[in-house]
PDB file of N, CA and C in Angstrom:
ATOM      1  N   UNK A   1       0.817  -1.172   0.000  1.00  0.00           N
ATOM      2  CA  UNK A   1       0.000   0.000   0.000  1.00  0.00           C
ATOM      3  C   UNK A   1       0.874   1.254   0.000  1.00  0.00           C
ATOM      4  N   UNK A   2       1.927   1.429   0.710  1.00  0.00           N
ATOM      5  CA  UNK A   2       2.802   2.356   0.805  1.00  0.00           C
ATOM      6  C   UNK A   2       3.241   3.045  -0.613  1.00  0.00           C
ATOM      7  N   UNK A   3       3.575   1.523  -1.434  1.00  0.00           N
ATOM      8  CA  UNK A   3       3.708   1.824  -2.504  1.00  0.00           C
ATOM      9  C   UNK A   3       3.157   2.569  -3.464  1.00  0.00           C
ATOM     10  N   UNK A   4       1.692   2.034  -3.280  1.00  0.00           N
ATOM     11  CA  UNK A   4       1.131   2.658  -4.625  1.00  0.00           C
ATOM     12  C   UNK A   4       0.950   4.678  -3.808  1.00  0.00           C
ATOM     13  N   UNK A   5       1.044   4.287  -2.857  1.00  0.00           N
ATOM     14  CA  UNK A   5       0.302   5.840  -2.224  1.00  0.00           C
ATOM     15  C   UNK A   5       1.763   6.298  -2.448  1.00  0.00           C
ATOM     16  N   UNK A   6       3.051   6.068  -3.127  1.00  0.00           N
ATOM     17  CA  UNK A   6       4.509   6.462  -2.884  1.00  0.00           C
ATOM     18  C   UNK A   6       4.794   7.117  -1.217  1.00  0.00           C
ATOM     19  N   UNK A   7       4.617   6.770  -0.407  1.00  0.00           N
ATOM     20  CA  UNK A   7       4.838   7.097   0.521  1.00  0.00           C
ATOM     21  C   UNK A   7       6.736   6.154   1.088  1.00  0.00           C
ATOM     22  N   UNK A   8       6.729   4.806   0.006  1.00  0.00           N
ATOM     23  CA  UNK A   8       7.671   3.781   0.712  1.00  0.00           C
ATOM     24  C   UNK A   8       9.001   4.818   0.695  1.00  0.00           C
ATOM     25  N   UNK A   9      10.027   4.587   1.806  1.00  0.00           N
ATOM     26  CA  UNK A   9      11.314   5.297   1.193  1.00  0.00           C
ATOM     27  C   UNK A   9      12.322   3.602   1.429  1.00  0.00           C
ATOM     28  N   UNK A  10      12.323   3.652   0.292  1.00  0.00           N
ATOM     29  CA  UNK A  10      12.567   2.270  -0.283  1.00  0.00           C
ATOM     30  C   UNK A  10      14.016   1.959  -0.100  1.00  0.00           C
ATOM     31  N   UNK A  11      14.767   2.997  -0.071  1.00  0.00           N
ATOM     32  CA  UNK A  11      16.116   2.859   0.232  1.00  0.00           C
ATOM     33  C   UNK A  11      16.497   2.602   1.872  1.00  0.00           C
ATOM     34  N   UNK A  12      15.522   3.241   2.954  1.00  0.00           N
ATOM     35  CA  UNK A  12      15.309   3.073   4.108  1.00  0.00           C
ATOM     36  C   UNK A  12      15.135   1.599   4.366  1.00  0.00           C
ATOM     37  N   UNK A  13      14.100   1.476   3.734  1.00  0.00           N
ATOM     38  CA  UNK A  13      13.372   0.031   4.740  1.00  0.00           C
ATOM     39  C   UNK A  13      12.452   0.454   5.026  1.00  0.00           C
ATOM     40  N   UNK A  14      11.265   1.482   4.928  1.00  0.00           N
ATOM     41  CA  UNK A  14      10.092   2.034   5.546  1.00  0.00           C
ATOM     42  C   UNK A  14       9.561   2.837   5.252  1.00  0.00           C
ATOM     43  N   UNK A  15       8.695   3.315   5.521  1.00  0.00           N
ATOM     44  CA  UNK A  15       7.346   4.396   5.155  1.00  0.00           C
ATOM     45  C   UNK A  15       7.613   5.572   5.858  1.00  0.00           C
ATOM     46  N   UNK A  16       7.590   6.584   4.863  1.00  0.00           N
ATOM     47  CA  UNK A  16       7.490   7.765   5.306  1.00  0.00           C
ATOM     48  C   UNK A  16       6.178   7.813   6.256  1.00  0.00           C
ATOM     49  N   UNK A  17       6.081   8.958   7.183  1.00  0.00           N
ATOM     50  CA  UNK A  17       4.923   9.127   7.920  1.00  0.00           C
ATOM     51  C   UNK A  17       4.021  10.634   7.279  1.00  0.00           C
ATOM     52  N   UNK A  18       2.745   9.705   6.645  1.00  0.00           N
ATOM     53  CA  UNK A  18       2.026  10.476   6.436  1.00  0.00           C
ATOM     54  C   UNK A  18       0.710  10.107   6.581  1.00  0.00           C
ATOM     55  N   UNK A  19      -0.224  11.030   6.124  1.00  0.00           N
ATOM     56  CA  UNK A  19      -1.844  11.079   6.155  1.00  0.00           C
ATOM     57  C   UNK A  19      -2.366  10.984   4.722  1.00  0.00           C
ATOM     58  N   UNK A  20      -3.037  10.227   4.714  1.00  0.00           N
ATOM     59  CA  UNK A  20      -4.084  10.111   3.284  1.00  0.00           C
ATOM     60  C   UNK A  20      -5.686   9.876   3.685  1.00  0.00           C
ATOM     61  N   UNK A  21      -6.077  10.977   3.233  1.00  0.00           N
ATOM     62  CA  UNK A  21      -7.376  11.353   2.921  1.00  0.00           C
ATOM     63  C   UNK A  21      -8.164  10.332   1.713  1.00  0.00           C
ATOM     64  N   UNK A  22      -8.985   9.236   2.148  1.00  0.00           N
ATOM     65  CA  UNK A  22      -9.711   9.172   0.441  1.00  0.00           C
ATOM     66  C   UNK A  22     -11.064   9.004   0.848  1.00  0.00           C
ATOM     67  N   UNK A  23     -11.669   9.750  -0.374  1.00  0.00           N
ATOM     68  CA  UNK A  23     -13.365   9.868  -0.244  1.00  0.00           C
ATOM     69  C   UNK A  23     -14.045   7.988  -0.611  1.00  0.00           C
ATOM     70  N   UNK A  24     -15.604   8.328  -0.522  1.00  0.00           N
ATOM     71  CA  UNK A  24     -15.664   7.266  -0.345  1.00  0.00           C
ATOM     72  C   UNK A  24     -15.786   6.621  -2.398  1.00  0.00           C
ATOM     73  N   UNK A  25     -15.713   7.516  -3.025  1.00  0.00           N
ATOM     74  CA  UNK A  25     -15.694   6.550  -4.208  1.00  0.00           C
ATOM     75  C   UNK A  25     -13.825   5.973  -4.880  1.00  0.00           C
ATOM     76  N   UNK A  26     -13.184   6.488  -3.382  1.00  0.00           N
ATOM     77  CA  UNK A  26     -11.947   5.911  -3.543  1.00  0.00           C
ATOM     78  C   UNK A  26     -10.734   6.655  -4.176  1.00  0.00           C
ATOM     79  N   UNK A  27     -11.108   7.631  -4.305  1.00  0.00           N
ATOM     80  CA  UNK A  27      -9.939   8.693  -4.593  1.00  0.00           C
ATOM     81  C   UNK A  27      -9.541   9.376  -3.911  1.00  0.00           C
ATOM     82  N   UNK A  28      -8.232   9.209  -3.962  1.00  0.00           N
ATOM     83  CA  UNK A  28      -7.378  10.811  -2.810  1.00  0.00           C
ATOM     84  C   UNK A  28      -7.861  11.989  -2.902  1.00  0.00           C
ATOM     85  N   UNK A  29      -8.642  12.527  -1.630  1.00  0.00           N
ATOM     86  CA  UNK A  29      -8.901  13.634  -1.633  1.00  0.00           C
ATOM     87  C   UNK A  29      -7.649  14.618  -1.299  1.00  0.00           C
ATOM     88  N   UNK A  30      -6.812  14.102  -0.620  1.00  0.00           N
ATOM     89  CA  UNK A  30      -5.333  15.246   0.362  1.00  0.00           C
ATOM     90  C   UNK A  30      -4.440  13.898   0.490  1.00  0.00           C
ATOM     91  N   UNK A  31      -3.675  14.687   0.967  1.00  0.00           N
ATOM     92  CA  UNK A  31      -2.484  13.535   1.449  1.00  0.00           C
ATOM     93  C   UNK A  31      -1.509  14.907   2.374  1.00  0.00           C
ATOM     94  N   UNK A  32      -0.911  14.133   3.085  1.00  0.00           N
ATOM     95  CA  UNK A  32       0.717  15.148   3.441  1.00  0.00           C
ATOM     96  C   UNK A  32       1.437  14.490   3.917  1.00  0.00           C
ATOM     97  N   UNK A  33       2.878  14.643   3.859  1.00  0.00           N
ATOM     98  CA  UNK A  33       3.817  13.765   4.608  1.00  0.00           C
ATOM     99  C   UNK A  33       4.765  14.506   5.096  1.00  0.00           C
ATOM    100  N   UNK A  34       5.237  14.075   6.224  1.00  0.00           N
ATOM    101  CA  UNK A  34       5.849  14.894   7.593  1.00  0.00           C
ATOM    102  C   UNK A  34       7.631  14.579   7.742  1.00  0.00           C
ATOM    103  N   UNK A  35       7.622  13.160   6.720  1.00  0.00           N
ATOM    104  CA  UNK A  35       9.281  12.929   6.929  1.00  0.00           C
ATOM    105  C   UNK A  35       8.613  11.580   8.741  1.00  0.00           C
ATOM    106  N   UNK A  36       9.684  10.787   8.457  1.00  0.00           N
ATOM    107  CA  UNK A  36       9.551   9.762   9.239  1.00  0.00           C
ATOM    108  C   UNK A  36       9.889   9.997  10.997  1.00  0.00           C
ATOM    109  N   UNK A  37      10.341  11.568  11.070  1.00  0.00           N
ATOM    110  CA  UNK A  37      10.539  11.425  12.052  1.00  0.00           C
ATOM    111  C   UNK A  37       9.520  13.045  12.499  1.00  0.00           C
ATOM    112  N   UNK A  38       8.802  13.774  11.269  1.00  0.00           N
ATOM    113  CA  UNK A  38       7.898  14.420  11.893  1.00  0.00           C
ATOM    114  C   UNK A  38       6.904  14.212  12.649  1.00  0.00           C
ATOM    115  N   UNK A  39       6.191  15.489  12.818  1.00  0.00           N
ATOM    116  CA  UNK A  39       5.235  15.487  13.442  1.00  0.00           C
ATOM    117  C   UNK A  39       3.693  15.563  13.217  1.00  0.00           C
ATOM    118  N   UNK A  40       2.166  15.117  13.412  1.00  0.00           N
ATOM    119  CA  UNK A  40       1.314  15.346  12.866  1.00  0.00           C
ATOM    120  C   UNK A  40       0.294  16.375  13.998  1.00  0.00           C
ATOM    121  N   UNK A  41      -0.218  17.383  13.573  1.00  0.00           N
ATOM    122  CA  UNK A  41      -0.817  18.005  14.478  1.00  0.00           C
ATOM    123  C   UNK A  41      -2.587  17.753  14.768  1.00  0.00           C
ATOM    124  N   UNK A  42      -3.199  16.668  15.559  1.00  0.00           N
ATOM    125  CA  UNK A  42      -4.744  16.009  15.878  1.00  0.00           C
ATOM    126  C   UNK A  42      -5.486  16.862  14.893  1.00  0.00           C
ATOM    127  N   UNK A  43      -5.677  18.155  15.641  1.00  0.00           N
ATOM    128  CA  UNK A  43      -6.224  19.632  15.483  1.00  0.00           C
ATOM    129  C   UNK A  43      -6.652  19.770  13.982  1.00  0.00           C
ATOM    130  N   UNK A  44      -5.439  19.807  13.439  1.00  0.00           N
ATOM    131  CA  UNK A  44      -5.305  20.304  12.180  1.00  0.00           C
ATOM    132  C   UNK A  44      -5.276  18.865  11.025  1.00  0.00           C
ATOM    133  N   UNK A  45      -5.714  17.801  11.439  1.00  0.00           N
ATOM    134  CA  UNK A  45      -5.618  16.847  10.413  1.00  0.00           C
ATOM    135  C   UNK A  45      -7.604  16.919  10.611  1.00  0.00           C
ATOM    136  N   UNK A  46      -8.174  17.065  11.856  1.00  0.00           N
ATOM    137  CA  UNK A  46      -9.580  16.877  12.010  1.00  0.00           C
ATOM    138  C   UNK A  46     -10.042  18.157  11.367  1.00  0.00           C
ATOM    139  N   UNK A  47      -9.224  19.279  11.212  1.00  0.00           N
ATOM    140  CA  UNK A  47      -9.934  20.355  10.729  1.00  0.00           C
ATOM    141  C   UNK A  47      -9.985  19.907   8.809  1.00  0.00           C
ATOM    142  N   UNK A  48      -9.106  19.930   8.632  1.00  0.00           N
ATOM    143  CA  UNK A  48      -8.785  19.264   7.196  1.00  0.00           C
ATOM    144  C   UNK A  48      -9.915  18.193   6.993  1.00  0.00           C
ATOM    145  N   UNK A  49      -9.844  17.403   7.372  1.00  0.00           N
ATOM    146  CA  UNK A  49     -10.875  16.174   7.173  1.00  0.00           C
ATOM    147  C   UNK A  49     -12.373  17.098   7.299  1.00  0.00           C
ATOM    148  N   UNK A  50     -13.139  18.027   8.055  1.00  0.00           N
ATOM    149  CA  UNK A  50     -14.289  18.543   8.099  1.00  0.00           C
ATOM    150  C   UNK A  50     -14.128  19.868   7.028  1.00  0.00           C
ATOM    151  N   UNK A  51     -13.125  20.024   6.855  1.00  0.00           N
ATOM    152  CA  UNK A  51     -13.372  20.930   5.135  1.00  0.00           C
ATOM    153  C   UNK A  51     -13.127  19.862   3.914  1.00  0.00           C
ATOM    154  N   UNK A  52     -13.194  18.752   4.038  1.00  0.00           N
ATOM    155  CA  UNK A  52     -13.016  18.575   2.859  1.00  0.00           C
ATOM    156  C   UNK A  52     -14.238  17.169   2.765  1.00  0.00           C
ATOM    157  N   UNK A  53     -14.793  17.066   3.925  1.00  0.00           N
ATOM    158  CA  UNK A  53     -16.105  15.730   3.533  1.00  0.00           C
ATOM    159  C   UNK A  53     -17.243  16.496   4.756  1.00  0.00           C
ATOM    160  N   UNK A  54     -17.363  17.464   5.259  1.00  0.00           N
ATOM    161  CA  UNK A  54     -18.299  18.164   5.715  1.00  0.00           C
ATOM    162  C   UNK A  54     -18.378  17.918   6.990  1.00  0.00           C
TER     163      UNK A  54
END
């Protein structure tokens, strides 16, 4: 799965750390990625998610 979403860092051994958004007929609505050792902020991933599916 990593894969197809390119999230893998393949030279690592592992997945970048990110968020993917998909609606329900299965397409990426958003995505973001933070780097494997960022950070994700609750707040601001729930605000994102209620602007973008109501």
């Amino acid at each position: 799965m990593a894969l197809n979403y390119g999230v893998m860092l393949e030279d690592k051994g592992i997945t970048d750390r990110a968020t993917v958004l998909i609606g329900k007929d299965g397409k990426v609505l958003w995505s973001e990625s933070v780097g494997p050792g960022g950070a994700r902020i609750p707040g601001d991933l729930l605000a994102k998610v209620k602007e973008l599916c109501g």
